[in-house]
Protein backbone atom coordinates (compact mmCIF):
# COMPACT_ATOMS: atom_id res chain seq x y z
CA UNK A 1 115.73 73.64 60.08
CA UNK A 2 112.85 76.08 61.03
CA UNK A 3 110.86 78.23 59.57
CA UNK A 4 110.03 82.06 61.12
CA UNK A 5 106.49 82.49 62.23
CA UNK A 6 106.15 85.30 59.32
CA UNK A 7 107.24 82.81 56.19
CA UNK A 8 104.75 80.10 58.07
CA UNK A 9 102.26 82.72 58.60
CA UNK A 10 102.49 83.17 54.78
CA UNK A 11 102.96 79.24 53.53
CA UNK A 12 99.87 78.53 55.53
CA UNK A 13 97.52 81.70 53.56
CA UNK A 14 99.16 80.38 50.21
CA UNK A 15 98.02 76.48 51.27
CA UNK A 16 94.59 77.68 52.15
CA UNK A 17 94.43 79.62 48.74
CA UNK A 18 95.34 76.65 46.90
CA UNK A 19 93.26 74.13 48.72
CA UNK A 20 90.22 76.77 47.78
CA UNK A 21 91.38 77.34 44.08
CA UNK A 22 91.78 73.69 43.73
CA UNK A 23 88.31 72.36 45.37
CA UNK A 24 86.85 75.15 43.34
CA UNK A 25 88.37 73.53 40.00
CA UNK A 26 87.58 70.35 40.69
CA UNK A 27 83.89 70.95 41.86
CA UNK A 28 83.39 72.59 38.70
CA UNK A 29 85.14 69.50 36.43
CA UNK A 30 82.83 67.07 38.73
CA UNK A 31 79.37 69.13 37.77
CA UNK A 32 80.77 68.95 34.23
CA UNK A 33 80.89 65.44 34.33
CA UNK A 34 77.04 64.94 36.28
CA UNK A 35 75.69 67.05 33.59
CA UNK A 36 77.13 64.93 30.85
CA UNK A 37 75.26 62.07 32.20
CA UNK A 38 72.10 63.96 32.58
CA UNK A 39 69.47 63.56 30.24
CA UNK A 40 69.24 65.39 27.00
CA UNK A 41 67.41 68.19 28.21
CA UNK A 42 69.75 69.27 30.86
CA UNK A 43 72.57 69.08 28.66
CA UNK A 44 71.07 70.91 25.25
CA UNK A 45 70.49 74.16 27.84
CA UNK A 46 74.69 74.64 28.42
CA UNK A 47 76.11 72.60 24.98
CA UNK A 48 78.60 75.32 24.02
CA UNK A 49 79.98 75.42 27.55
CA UNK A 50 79.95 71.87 27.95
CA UNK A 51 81.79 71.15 24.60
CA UNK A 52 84.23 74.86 25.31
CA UNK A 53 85.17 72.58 28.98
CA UNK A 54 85.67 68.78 27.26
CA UNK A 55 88.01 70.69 24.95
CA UNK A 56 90.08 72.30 27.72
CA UNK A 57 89.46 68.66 29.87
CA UNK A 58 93.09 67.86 29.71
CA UNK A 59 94.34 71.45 30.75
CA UNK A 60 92.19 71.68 33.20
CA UNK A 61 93.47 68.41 35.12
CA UNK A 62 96.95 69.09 34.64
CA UNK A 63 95.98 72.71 36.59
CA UNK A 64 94.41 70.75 39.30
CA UNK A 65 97.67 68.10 39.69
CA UNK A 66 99.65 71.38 39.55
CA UNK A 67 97.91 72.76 42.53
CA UNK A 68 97.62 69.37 44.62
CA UNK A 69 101.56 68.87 44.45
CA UNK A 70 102.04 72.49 45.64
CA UNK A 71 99.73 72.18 48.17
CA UNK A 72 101.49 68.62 49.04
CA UNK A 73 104.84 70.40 48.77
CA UNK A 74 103.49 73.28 50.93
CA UNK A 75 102.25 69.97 53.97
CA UNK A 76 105.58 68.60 53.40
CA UNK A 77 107.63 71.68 53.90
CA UNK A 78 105.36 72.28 57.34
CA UNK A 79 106.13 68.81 58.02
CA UNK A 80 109.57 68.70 57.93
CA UNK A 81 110.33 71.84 59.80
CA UNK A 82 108.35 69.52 63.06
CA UNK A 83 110.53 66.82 61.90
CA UNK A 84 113.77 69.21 63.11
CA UNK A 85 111.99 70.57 66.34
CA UNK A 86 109.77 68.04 67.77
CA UNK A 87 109.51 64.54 65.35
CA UNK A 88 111.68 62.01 64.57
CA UNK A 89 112.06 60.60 61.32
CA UNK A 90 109.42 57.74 60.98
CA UNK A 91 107.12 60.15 62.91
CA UNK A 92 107.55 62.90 60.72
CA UNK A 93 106.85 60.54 57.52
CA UNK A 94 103.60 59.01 59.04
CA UNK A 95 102.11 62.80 59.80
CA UNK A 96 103.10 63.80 56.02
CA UNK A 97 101.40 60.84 54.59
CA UNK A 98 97.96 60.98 56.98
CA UNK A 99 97.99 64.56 56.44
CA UNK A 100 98.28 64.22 52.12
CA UNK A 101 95.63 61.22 51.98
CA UNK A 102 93.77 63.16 54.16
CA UNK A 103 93.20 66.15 52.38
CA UNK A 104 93.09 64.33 48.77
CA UNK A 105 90.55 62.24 50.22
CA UNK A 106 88.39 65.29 51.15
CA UNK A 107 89.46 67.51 47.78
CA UNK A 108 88.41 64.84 45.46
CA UNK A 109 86.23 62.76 46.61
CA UNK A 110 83.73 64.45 49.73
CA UNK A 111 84.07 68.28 48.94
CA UNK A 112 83.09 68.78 45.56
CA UNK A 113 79.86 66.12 45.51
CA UNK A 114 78.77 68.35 48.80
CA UNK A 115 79.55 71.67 46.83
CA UNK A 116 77.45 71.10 43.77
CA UNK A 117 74.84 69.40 45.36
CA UNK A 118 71.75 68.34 43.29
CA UNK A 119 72.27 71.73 41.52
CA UNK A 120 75.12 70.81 39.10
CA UNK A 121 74.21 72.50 36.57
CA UNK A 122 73.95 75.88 38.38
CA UNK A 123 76.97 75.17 40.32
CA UNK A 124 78.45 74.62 36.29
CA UNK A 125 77.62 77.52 35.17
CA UNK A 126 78.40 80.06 38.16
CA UNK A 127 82.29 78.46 37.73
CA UNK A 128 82.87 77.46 34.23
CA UNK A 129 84.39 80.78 33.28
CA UNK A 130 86.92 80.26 35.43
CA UNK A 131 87.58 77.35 34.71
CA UNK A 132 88.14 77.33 31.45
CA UNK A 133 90.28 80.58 31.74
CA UNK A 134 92.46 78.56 34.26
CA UNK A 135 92.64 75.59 31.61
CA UNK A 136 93.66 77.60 28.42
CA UNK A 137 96.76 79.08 30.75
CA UNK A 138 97.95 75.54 31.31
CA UNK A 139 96.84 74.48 27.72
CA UNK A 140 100.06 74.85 25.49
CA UNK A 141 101.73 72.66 29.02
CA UNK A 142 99.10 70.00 28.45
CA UNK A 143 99.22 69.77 24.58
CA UNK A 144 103.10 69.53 24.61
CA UNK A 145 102.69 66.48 27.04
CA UNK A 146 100.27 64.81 25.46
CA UNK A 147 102.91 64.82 22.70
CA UNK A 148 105.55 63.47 24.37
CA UNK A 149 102.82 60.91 25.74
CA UNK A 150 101.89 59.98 22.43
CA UNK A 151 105.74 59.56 21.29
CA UNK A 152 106.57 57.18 24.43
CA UNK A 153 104.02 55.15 23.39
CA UNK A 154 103.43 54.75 20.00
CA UNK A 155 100.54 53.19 18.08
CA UNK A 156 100.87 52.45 14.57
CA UNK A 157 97.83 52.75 12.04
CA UNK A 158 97.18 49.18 12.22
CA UNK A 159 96.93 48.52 15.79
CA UNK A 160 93.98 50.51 17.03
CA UNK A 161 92.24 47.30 18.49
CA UNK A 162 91.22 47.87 22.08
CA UNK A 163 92.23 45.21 24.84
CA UNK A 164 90.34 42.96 26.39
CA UNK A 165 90.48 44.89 29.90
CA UNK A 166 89.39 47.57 27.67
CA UNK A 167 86.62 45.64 26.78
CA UNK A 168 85.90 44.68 29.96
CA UNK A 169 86.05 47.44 31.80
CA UNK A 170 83.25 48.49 29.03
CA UNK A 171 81.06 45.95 29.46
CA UNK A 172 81.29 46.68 33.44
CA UNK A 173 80.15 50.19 32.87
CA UNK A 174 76.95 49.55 30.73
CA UNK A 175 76.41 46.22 33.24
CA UNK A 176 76.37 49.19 36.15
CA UNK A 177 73.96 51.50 33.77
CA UNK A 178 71.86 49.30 33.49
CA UNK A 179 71.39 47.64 36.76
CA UNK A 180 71.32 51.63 38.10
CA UNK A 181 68.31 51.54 35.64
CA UNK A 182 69.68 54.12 33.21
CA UNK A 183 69.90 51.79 30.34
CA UNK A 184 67.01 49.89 28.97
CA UNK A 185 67.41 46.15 27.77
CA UNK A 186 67.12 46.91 24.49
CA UNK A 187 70.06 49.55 24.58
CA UNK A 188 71.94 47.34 26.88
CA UNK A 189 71.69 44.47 24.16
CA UNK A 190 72.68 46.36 21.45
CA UNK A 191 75.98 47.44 22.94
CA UNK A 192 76.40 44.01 23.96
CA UNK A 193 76.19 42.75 20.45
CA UNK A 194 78.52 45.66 19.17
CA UNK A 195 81.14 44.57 21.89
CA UNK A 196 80.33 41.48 21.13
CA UNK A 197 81.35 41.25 17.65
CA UNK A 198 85.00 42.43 18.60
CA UNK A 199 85.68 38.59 19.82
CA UNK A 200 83.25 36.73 17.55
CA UNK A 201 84.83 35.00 14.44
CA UNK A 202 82.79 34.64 11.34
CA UNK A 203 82.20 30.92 11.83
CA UNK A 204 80.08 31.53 14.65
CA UNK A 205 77.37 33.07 12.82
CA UNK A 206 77.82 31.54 9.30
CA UNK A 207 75.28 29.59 7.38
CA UNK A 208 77.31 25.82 6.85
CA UNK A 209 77.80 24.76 3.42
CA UNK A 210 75.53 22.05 4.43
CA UNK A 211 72.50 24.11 5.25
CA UNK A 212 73.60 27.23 3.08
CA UNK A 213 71.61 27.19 -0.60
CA UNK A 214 73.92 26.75 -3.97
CA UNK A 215 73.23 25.97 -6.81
CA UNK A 216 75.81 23.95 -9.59
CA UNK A 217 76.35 25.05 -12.89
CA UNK A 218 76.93 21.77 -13.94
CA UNK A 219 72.78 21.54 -13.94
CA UNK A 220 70.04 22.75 -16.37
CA UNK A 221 70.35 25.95 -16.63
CA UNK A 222 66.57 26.61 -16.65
CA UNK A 223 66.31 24.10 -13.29
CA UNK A 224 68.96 26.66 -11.61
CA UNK A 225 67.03 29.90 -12.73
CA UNK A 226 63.65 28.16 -11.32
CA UNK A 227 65.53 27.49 -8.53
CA UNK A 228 66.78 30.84 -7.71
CA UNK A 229 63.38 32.34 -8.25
CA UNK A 230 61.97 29.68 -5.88
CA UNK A 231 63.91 30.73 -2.92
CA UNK A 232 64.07 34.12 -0.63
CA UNK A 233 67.86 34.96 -1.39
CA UNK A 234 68.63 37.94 -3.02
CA UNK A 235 72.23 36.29 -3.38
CA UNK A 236 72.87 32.99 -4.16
CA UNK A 237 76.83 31.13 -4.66
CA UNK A 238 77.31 28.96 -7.58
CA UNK A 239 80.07 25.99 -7.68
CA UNK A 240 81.18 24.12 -10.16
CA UNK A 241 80.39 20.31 -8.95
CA UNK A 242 81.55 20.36 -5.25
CA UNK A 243 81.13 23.02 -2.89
CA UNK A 244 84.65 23.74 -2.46
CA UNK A 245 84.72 25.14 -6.14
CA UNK A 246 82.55 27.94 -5.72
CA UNK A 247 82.59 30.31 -9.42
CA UNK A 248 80.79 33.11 -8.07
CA UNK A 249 77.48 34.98 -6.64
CA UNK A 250 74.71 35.34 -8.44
CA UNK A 251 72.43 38.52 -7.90
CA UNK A 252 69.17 38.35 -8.79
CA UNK A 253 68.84 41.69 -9.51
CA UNK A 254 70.91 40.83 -12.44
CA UNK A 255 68.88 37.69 -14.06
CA UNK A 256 65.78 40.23 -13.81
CA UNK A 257 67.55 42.70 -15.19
CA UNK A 258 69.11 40.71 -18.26
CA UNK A 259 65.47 39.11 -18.49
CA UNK A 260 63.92 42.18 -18.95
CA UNK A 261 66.41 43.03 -21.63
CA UNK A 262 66.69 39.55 -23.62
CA UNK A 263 64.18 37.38 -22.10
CA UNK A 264 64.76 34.40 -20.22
CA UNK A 265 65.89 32.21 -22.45
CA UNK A 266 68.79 33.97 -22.86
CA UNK A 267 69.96 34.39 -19.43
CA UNK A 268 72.50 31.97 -18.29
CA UNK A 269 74.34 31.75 -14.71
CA UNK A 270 78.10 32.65 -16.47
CA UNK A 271 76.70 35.75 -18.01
CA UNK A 272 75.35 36.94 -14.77
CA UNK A 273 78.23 35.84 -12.33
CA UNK A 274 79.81 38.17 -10.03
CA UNK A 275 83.03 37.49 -8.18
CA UNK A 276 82.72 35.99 -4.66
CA UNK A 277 84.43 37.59 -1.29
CA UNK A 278 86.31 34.87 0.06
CA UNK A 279 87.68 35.15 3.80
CA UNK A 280 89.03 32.69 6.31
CA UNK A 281 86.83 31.34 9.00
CA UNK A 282 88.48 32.49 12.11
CA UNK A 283 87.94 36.77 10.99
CA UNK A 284 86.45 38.56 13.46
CA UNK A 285 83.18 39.90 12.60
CA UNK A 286 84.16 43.51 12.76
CA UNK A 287 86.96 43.01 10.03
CA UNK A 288 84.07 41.12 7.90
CA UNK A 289 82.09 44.41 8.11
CA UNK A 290 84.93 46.33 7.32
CA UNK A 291 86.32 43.78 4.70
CA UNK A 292 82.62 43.76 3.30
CA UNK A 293 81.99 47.62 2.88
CA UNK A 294 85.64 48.02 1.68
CA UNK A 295 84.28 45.68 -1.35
CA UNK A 296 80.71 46.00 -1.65
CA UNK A 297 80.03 42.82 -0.66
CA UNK A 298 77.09 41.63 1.29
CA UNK A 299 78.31 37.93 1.23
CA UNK A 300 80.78 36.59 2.50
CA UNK A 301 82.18 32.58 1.42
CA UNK A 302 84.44 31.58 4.71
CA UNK A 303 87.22 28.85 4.15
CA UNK A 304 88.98 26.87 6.47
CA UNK A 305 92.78 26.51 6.87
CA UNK A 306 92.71 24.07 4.17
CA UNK A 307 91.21 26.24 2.16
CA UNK A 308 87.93 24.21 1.77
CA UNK A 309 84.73 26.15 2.14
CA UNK A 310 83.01 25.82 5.36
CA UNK A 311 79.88 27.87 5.15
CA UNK A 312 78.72 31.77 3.90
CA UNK A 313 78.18 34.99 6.16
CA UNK A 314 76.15 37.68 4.83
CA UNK A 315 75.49 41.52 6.23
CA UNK A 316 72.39 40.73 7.83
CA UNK A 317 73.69 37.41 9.76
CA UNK A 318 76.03 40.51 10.87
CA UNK A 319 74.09 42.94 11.95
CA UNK A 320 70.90 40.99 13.83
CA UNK A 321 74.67 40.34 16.20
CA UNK A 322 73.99 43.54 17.07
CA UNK A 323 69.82 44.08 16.65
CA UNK A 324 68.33 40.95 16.81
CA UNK A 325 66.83 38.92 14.13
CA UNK A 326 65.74 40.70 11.39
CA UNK A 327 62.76 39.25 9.49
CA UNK A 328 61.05 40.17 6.54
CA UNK A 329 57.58 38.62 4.74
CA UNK A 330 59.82 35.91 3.57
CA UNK A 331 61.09 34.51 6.00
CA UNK A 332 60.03 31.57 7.42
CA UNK A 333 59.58 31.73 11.62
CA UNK A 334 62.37 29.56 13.00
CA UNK A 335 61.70 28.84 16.67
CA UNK A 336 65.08 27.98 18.82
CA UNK A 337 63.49 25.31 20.44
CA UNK A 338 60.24 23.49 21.20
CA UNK A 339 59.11 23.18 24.55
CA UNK A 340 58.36 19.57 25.38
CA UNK A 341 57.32 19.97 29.29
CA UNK A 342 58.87 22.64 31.52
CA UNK A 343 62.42 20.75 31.90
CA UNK A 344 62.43 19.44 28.51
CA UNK A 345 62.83 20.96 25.34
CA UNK A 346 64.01 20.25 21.70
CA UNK A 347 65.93 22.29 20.40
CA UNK A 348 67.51 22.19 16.52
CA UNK A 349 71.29 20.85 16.08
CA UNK A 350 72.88 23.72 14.34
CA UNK A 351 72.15 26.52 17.64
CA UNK A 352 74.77 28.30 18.39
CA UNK A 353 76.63 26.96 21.69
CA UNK A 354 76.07 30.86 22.79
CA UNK A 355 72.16 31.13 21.78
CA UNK A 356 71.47 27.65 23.98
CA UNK A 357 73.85 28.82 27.11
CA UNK A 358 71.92 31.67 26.77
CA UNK A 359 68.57 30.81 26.34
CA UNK A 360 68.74 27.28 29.07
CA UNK A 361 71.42 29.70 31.72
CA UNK A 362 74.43 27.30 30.76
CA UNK A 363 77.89 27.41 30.43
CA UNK A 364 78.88 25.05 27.69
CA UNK A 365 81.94 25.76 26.45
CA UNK A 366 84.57 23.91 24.03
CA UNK A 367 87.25 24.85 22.04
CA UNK A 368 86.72 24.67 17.92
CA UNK A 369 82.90 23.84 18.15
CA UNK A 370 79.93 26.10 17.35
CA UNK A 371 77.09 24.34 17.52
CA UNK A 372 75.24 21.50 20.55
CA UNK A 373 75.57 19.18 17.86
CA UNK A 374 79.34 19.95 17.28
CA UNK A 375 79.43 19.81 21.33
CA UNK A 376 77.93 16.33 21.21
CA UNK A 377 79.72 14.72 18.32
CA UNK A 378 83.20 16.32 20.53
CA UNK A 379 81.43 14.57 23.87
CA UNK A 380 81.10 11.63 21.95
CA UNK A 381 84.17 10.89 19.98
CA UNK A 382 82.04 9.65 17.18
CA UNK A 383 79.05 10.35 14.42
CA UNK A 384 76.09 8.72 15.89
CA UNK A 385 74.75 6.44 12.90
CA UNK A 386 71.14 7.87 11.12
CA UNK A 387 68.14 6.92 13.94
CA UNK A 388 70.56 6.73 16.87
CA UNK A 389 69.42 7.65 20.11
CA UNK A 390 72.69 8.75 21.97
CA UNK A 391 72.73 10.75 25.29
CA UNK A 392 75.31 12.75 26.62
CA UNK A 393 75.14 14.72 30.13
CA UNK A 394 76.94 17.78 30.74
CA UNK A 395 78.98 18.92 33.95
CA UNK A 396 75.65 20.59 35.13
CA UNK A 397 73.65 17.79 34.34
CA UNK A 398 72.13 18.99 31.74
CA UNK A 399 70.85 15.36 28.97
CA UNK A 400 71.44 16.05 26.01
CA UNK A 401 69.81 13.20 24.15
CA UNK A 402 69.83 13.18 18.96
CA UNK A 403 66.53 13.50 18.81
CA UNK A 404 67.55 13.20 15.10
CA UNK A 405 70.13 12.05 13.14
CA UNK A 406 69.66 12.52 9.15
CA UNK A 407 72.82 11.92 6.89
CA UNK A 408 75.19 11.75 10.00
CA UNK A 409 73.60 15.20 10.74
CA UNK A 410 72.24 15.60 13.78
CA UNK A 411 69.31 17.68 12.94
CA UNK A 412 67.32 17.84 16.43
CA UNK A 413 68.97 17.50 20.03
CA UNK A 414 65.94 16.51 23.36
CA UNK A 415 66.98 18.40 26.33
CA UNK A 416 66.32 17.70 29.67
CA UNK A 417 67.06 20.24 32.21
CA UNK A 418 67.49 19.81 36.11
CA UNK A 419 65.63 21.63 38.93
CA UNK A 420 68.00 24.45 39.21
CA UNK A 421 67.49 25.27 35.80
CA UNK A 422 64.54 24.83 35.21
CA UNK A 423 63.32 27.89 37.73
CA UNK A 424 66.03 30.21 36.09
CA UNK A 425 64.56 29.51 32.90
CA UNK A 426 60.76 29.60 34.39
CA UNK A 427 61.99 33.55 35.63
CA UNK A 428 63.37 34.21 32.68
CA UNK A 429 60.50 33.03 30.38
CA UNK A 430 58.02 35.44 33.10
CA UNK A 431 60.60 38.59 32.40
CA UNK A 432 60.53 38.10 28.77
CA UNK A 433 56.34 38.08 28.97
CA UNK A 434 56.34 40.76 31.25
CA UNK A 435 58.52 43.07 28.52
């Protein structure tokens, strides 16, 4: 097989055409996408041509593929016509394949950045037209297969849940924003907490029923009223004897209210009750957000697989996930730990196993436990007895050493860290002046 010199004449205008309309294309779609990541100001001068180009995004990529696989058919045509005069086979592939990865190389990846230059924007502008003319031709091609797309792989209503490479690859991308300096740590840590919550089950952040305030109806119903007063809940659960019973939530927006109406010696817990949104333990905080503002519920009771109660959740435990700890005049300051010397701290029993890897730079991890004291008691194989001074040592040699045990609780855990450490948490205790 050969080809004339007139038909290659023409074949090689027609590649050099489409290598032109396609770097032209793609420049374009890669100033787009600099300007999107601009700052505010750059963006608000073009948003109708920005938002006009995302809408013909898909088009416009399908027009580009169209114009690489002609020009690759074009290179492969040239090739092959050598392959009959001067190349044998294996010759003839290796040419076509250096030839393709060389030009794709150069189309998408070297070209275009040198084309726009540090004038994207401009560059946008001057070509968008085009562009978008070029994209609504190939539109109705790139709508019909994004339908067959979407029937090949279905998603029903219920499955929208992202992977975790998904989730990943997310976290990756903000990591890389913010080392590049584009994202501040406050920013940072709020989409870390959002992320964050996709993984995170409701125990993790729950008030246990041992710390968590109740009250039992079974008492004076003047001494629970006090009570309720007394503390800074605007929500408190009420059992019936044992914790595991739990009646209801009472709102104290509703014994003022009733007291304003009747006086106080009328109100009583029953007449105020209000059910109680029970979920199990291992929900994932994002479906307790959703399961709370499908209900109207800003408390949550969590039960175990035995259906005993193991603690309460409420919206704010929820969202300082994603903020931080949200205080108000009421609340008391509640330090993580107390600093003892500069490799030993104390540090209370119920901290998260995340707060204190996070805080000390450790990775203590272990499956079904929460809390250090969890982690110790698991270490241990026992309940240290009230006054007991048990150690434990981790695999990076961290001491973990009750501090105080109170009703088989331990309440306070001594921690002594080694020299490694102790500088990362030294740097990390500058940064956080520093900020």
């Amino acid at each position: 097989m050969s080809l004339d010199s007139e038909p290659a004449g023409w074949l090689i205008i027609i590649l050099i055409f489409l290598i032109l309309a396609a770097l032209y294309i793609l420049s374009s779609s890669v100033a787009a996408f600099s300007l999107l990541k601009a700052n505010n100001e750059v963006k608000n001068e073009i948003p109708d041509k920005l938002e006009r180009f995302a809408k013909y995004l898909n088009a416009i990529n399908l027009a580009i593929v169209f114009l690489i696989v002609m020009e690759a058919g074009i290179v492969t045509l040239g090739c092959l016509n050598l392959y009959s005069a001067e190349l044998d086979g294996i010759g003839c592939f290796i040419l076509i394949n250096c030839l393709l990865t060389s030009v794709l190389y150069l189309l998408t990846q070297i070209f275009p950045k040198v084309i726009i230059g540090e004038r994207p924007s401009r560059f946008f502008q001057r070509t968008y037209r085009t562009a978008v003319i070029l994209g609504s031709l190939f539109y109705p091609f790139a709508l019909f297969l994004n339908k067959i797309g979407l029937k090949l792989t279905p998603q029903t209503k219920k499955n929208k849940t992202i992977n975790k490479a998904s989730w990943e690859t997310i976290i990756d991308m903000i990591t890389h924003e913010k080392g590049n300096g584009e994202l501040n740590n406050e920013a940072f840590e709020m989409i870390e907490g959002v992320i964050s919550m996709h993984g995170k089950m409701a125990r993790e952040v729950m008030v246990a029923r041992t710390d968590a305030f109740m009250i039992d109806i079974q008492n004076d119903n003047d001494r629970n009223i006090d009570a309720i007063l007394q503390m800074p809940y605007s929500r408190v659960p009420v059992y019936n004897e044992d914790k595991d019973n739990i009646l209801g939530v009472v709102h104290i927006k509703n014994v003022l209210r009733t007291a304003r109406k009747d006086g106080f010696e009328h109100v009583t817990i029953r007449r105020v009750l209000q059910p109680a949104l029970f979920i199990p333990e291992t929900m994932t905080i994002d479906e307790v957000m959703f399961e709370m503002k499908k209900t109207q519920n800003q408390m949550a009771i969590l039960f175990d697989e035995y259906g005993g109660v193991v603690g309460l959740v409420t919206l704010e435990d929820l969202l300082e996930e994603i903020v931080g700890e949200i205080d108000d005049e009421s609340d008391q300051p509640d330090q993580i730990y107390h600093k003892v010397s500069d490799n030993e701290f104390v540090v209370q029993g119920r901290l998260s196993l995340d707060d204190f890897n996070s805080e000390f730079g450790t990775t203590l991890v272990m499956n079904e436990v929460d809390t250090i004291a969890g982690y110790i008691i698991t270490k241990l194989g026992f309940i240290p007895s009230d006054g007991e001074k048990v150690k434990v040592e981790t695999d990076e040699h961290v001491v973990l050493l009750t501090e105080l045990i109170d009703d088989s609780r331990i309440m306070k855990v001594r921690v002594i860290l080694p020299a490694a450490l102790v500088m990362e948490h030294v740097r990390k205790e500058k940064s956080m002046r520093e900020i």
